[in-house]
Protein backbone atom coordinates (compact mmCIF):
# COMPACT_ATOMS: atom_id res chain seq x y z
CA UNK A 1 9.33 -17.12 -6.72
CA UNK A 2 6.92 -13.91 -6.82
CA UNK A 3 8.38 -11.08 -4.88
CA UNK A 4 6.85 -7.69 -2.99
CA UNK A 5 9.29 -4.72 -3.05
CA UNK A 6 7.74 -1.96 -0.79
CA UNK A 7 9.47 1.75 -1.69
CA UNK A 8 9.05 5.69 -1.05
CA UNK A 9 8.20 5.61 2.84
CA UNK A 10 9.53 8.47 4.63
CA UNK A 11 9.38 11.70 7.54
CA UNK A 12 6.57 14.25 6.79
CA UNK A 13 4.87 16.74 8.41
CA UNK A 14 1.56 17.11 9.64
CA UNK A 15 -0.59 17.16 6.63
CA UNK A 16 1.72 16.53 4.06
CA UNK A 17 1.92 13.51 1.07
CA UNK A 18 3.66 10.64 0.28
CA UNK A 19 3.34 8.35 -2.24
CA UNK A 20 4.20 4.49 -1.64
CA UNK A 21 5.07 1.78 -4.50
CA UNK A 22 4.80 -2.06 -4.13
CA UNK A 23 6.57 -3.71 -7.29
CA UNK A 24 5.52 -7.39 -7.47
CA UNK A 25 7.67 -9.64 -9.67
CA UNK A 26 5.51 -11.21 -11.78
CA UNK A 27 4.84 -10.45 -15.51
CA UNK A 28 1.30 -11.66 -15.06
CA UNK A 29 0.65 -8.74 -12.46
CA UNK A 30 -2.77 -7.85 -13.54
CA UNK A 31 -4.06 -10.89 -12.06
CA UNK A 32 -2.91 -10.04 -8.85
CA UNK A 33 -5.45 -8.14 -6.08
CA UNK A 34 -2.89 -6.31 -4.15
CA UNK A 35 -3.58 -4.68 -0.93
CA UNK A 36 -2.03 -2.60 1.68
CA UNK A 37 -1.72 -2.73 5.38
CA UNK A 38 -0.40 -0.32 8.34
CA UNK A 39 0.64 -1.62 11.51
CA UNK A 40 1.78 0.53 13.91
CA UNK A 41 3.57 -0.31 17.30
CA UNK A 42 1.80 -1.85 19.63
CA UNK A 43 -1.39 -1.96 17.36
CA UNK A 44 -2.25 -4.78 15.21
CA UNK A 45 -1.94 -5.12 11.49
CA UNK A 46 -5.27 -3.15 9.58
CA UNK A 47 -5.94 -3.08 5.79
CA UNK A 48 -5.97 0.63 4.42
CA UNK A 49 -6.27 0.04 0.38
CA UNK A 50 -7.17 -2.63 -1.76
CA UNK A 51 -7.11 -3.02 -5.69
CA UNK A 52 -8.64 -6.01 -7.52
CA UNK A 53 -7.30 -7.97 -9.87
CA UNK A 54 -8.14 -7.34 -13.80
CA UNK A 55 -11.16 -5.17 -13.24
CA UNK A 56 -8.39 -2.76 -10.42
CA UNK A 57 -11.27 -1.70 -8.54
CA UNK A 58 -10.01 0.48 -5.99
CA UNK A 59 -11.52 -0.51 -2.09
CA UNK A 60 -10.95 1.68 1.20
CA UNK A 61 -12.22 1.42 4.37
CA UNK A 62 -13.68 4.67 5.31
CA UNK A 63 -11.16 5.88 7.84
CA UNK A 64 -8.79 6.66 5.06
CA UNK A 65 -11.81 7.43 2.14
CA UNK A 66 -10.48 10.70 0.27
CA UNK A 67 -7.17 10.78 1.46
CA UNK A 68 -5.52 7.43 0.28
CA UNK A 69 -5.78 6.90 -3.47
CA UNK A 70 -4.77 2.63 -4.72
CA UNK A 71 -3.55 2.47 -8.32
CA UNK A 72 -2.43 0.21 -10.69
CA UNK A 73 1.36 1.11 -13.34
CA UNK A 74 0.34 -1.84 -15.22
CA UNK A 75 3.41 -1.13 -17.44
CA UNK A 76 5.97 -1.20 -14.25
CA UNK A 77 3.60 -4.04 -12.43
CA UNK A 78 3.76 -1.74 -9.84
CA UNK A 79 0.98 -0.49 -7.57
CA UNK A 80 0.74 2.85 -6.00
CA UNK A 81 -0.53 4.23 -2.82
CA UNK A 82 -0.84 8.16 -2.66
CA UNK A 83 -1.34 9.38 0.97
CA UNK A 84 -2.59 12.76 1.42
CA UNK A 85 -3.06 14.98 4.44
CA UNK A 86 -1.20 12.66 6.33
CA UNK A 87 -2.05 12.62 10.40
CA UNK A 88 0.38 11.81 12.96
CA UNK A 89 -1.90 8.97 13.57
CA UNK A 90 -1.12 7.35 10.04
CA UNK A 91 2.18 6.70 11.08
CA UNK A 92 3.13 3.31 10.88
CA UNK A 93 5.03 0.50 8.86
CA UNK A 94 2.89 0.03 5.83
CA UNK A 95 3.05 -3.19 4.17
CA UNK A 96 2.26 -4.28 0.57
CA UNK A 97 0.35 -8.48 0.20
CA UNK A 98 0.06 -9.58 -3.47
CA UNK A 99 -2.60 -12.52 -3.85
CA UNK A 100 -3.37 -14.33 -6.45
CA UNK A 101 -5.13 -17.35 -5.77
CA UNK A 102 -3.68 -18.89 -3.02
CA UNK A 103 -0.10 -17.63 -3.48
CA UNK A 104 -0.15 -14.59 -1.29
CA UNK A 105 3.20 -12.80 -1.25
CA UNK A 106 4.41 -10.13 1.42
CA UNK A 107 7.08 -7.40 0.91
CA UNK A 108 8.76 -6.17 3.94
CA UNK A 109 7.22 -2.62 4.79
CA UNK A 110 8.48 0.99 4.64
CA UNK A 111 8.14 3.02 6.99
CA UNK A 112 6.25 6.06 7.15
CA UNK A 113 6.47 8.69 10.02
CA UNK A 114 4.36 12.09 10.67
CA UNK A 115 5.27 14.80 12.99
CA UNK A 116 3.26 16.89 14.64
């Protein structure tokens, strides 16, 4: 059974980085489009990053365009999700979903956390 490992949330400050992982265990990770989601309390669950399968095209909706960068450590099937200039109002549990086909997988969140 495939599994989503979310990893590297945190407490920053206004402004600062953080870079999130989402391993998926699957040897055959390239065909995998994996995506990740925020959800913060009280708000529903919205899609921040996507990456495509084989081609990893890299997809953001433009509320995080040039801060958030998607990538793909094909050699650690591991994706990557670089925050930058981080807002109090990014602060949420961010969630990775791994889909491939119609197995879509979900790893539990990390949390992330800005101060003002």
């Amino acid at each position: 059974q495939v599994q989503v490992l979310e990893s590297g949330g945190g407490l920053v400050q206004t402004g600062g980085s953080l870079r999130l992982s989402c391993a998926v265990s699957d040897g055959d990770f390239i065909r995998y489009a994996v995506r990740w989601y925020r959800q913060a309390p009280g708000k529903s669950r919205e899609l921040v990053a996507t990456i495509t399968s084989h081609e990893s095209t890299p997809l953001y909706p433009d509320f995080v365009k040039g801060r958030f960068t998607i990538s793909r450590g094909n050699a650690k099937s591991t994706v990557y999700l670089e925050m930058n200039n981080l807002q109090p109002e990014d602060t949420a549990v961010y969630l990775c979903n791994a889909c491939r086909g119609t197995t879509h997988v979900w790893g539990k969140g990390t949390q992330v956390t800005v101060s003002s």
